[in-house]
C-alpha atoms as a PDB file:
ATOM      1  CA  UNK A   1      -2.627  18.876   9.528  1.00  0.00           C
ATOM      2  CA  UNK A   2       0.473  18.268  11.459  1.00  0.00           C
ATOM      3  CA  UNK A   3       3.288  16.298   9.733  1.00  0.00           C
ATOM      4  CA  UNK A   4       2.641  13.218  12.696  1.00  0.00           C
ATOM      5  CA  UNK A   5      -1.044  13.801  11.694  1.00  0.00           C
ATOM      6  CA  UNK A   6       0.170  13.316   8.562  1.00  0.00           C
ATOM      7  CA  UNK A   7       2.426  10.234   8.535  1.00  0.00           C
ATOM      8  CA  UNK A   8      -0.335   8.398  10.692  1.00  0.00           C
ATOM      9  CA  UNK A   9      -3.133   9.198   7.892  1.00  0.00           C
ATOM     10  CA  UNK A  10      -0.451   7.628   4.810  1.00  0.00           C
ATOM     11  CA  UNK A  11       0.174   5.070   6.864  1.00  0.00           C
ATOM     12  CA  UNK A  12      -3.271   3.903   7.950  1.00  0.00           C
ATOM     13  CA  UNK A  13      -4.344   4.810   4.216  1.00  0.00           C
ATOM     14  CA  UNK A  14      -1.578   2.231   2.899  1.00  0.00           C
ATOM     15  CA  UNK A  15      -2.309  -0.283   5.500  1.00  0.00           C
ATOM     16  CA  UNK A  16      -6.083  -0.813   4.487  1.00  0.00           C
ATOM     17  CA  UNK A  17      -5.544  -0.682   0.411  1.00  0.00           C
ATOM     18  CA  UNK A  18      -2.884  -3.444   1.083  1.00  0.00           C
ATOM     19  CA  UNK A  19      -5.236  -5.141   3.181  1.00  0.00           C
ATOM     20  CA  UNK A  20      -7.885  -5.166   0.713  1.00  0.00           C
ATOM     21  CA  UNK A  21      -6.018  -5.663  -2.407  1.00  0.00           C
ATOM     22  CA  UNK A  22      -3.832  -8.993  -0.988  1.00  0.00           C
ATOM     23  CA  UNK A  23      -6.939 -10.445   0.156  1.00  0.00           C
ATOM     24  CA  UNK A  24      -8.622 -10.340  -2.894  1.00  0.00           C
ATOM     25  CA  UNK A  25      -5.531 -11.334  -4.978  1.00  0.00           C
ATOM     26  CA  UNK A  26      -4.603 -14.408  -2.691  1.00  0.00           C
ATOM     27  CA  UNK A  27      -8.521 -15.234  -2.203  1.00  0.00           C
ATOM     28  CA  UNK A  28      -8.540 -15.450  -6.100  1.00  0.00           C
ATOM     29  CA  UNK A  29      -5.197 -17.259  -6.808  1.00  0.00           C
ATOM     30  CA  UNK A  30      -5.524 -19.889  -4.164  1.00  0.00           C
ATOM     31  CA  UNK A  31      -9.044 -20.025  -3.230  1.00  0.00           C
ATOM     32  CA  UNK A  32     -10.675 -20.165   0.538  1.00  0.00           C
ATOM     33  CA  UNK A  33     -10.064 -22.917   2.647  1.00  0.00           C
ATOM     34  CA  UNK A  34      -8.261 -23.280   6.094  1.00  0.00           C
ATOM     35  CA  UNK A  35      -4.748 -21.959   5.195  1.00  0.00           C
ATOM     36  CA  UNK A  36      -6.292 -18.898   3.605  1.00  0.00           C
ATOM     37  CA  UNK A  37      -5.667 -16.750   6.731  1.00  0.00           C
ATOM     38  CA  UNK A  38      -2.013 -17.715   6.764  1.00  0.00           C
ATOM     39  CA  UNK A  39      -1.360 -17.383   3.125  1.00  0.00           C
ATOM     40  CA  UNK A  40      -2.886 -13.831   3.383  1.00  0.00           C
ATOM     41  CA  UNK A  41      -1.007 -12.768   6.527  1.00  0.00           C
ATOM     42  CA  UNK A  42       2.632 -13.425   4.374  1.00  0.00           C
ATOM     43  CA  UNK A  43       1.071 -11.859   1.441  1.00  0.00           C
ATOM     44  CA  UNK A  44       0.497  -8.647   3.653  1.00  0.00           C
ATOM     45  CA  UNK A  45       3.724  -8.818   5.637  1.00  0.00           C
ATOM     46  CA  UNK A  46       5.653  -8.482   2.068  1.00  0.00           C
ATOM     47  CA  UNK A  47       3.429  -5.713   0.472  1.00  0.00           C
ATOM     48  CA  UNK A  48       3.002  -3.438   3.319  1.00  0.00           C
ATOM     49  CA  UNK A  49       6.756  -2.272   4.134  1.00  0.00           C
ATOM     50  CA  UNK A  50       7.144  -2.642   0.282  1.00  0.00           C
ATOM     51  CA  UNK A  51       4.471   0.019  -0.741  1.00  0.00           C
ATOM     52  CA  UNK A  52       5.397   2.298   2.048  1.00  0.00           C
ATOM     53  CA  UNK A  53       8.839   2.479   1.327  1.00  0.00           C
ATOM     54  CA  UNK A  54       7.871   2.797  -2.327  1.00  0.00           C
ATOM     55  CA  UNK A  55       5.222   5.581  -1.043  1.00  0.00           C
ATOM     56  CA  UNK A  56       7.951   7.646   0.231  1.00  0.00           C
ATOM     57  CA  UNK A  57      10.334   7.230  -1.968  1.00  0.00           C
ATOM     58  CA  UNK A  58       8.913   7.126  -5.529  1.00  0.00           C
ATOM     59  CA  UNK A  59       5.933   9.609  -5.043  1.00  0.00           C
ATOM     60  CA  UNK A  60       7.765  12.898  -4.382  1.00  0.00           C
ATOM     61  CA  UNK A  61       9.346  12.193  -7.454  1.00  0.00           C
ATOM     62  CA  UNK A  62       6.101  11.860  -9.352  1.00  0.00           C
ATOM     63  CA  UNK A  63       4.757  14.568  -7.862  1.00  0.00           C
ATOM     64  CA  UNK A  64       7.380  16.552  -9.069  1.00  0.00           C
ATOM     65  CA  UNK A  65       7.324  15.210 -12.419  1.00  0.00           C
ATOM     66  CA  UNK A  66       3.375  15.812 -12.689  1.00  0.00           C
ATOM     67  CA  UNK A  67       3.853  19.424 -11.460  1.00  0.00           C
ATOM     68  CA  UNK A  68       6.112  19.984 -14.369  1.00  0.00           C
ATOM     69  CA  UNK A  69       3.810  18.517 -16.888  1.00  0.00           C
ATOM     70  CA  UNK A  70       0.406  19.534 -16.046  1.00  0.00           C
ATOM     71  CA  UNK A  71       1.378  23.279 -14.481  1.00  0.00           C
ATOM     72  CA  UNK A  72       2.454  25.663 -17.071  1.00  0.00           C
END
């Protein structure tokens, strides 16, 4: 796999977890009704850049860290 290849698949991965996971969180805090779609939207435009840039920032890291603990 390419590194594009790559970036597209994290991305695309990211997008539909965050997807899922702030329209069940917002369908449970607020409920459905009219404004749902809205309050869903702004939900997703905050997580999305936030778990990406926490994606490639924090999990190099922790993959780093795991390597070290687990491979001896």
């Amino acid at each position: 796999m390419t590194r594009k290849q790559k970036l597209f698949v994290d991305i695309t991965c990211h997008m539909v977890i965050v997807m899922c996971m702030t329209l069940a969180v917002t369908t449970i805090n607020t409920g459905i009704d009219a404004a749902l779609l809205k309050r869903w939207m702004r939900s997703f435009a905050i997580a999305f850049p936030l778990v990406t840039l926490l994606h490639f920032t924090l999990l190099p890291f922790m993959r780093k860290q795991l390597v070290k603990l687990f491979v001896k």
